[in-house]
Protein backbone atom coordinates (compact mmCIF):
# COMPACT_ATOMS: atom_id res chain seq x y z
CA UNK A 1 -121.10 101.55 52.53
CA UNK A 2 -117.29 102.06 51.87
CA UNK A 3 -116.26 105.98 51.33
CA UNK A 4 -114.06 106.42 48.32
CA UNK A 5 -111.09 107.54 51.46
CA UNK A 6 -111.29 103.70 52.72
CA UNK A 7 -111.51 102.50 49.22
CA UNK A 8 -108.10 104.34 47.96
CA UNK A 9 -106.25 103.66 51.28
CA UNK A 10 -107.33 99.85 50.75
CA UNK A 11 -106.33 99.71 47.26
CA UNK A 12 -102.76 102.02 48.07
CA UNK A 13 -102.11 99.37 50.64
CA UNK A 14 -102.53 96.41 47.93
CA UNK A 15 -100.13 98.92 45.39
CA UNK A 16 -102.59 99.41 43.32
CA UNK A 17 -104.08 102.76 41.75
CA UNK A 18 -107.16 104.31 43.21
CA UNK A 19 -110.34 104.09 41.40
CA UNK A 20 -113.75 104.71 41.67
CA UNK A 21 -115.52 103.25 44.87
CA UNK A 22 -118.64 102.68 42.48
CA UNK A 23 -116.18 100.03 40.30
CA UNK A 24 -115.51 98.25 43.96
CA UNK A 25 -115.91 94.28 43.69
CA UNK A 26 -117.50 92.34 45.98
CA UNK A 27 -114.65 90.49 47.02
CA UNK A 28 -112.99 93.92 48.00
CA UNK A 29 -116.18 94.75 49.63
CA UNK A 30 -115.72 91.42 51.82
CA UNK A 31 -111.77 91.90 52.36
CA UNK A 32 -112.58 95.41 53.46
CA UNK A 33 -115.12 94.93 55.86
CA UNK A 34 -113.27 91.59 57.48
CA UNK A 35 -109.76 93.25 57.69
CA UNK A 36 -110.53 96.73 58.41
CA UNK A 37 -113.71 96.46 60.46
CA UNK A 38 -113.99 92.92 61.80
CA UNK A 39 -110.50 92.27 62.78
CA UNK A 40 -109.71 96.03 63.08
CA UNK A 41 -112.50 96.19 65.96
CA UNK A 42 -111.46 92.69 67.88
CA UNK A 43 -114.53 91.17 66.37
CA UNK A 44 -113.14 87.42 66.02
CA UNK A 45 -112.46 87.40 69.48
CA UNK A 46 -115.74 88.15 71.04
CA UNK A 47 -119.04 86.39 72.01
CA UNK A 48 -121.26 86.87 68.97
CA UNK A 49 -123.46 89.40 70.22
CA UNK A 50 -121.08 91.43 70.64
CA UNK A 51 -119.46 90.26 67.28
CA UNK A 52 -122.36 91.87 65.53
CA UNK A 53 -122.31 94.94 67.73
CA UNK A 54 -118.95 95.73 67.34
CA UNK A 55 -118.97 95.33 63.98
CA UNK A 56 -121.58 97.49 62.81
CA UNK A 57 -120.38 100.19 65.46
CA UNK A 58 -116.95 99.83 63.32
CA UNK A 59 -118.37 100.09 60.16
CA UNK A 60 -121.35 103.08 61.08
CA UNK A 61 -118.86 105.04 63.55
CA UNK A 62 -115.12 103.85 63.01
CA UNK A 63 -113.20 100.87 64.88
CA UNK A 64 -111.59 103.74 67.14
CA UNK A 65 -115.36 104.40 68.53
CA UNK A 66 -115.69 100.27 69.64
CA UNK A 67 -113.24 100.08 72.89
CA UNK A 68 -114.38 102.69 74.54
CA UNK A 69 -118.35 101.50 74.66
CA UNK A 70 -116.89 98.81 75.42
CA UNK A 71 -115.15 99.95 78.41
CA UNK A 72 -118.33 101.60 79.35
CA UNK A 73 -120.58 98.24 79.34
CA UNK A 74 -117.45 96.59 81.09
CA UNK A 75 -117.54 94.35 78.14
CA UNK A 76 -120.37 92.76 79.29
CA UNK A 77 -124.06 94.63 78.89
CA UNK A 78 -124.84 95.42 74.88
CA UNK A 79 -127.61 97.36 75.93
CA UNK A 80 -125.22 99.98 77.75
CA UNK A 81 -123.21 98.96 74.96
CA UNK A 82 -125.83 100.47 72.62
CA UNK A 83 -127.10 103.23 74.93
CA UNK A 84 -123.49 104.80 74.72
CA UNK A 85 -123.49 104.34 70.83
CA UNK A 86 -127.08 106.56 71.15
CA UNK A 87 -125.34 109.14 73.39
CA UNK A 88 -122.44 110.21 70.66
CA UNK A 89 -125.12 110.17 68.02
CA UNK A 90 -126.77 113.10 70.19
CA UNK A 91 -123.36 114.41 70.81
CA UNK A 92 -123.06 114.49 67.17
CA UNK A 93 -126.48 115.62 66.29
CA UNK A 94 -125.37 118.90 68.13
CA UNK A 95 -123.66 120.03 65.15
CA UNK A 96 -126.37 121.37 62.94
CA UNK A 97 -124.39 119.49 59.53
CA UNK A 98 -125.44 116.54 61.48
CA UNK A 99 -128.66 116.87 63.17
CA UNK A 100 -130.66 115.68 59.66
CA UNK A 101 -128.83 112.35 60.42
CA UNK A 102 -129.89 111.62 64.01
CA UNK A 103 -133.15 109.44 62.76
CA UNK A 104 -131.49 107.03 60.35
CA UNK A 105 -128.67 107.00 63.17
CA UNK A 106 -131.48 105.78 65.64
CA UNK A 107 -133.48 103.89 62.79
CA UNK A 108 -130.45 101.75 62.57
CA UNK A 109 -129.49 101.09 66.60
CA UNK A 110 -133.27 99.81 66.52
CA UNK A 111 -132.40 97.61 64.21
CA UNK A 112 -129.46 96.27 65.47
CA UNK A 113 -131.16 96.03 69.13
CA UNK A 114 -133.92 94.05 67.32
CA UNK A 115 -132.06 91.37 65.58
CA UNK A 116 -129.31 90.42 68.49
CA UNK A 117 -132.61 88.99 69.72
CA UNK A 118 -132.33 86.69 66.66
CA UNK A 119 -129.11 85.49 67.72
């Protein structure tokens, strides 16, 4: 989901007032996720597997998190791609605040590994 931080920074950068994130439409929901995430992580420019990849990476991790798995699959192997994206989720299950989060973290890398099959 969107964290109320990316919700006020979107809305500041519209000029307009912060509000809840639960009164969020779905057309800033869309706007959001294709400016900030999709452009913000080079998405449009890339094969579609790597679309999706990127992507969620941008949305689960941050945008900042994409290039450098990137660099590390030499932009061409998502499943170093995604075996990178496992390795900072251990990194980050290191701290104990974050450990409880390493399964859903997994869960969802599964997921994703499953349906750019589909594509």
């Amino acid at each position: 989901g969107i964290t109320q931080n990316t919700y006020n920074s979107y809305l500041k950068s519209k000029g307009l007032a912060s509000k809840d994130v639960r009164n969020i439409t779905n057309k800033e929901v869309e706007d959001i996720y294709y400016s900030r995430y999709w452009l913000g992580a080079g998405c449009e420019k890339m094969s579609p597997v790597f679309a999706v990849i990127c992507f969620d990476t941008a949305v689960n991790m941050g945008v900042s998190r994409v290039k450098p798995f990137l660099q590390a699959c030499q932009y061409s192997d998502p499943d170093v791609f995604l075996l990178e994206r496992i390795r900072k989720y251990n990194e980050f299950a290191r701290t104990p605040s974050q450990r409880g989060f390493l399964h859903g973290w997994l869960n969802r890398v599964f997921a994703l590994q499953d349906f750019i099959k589909t594509i």
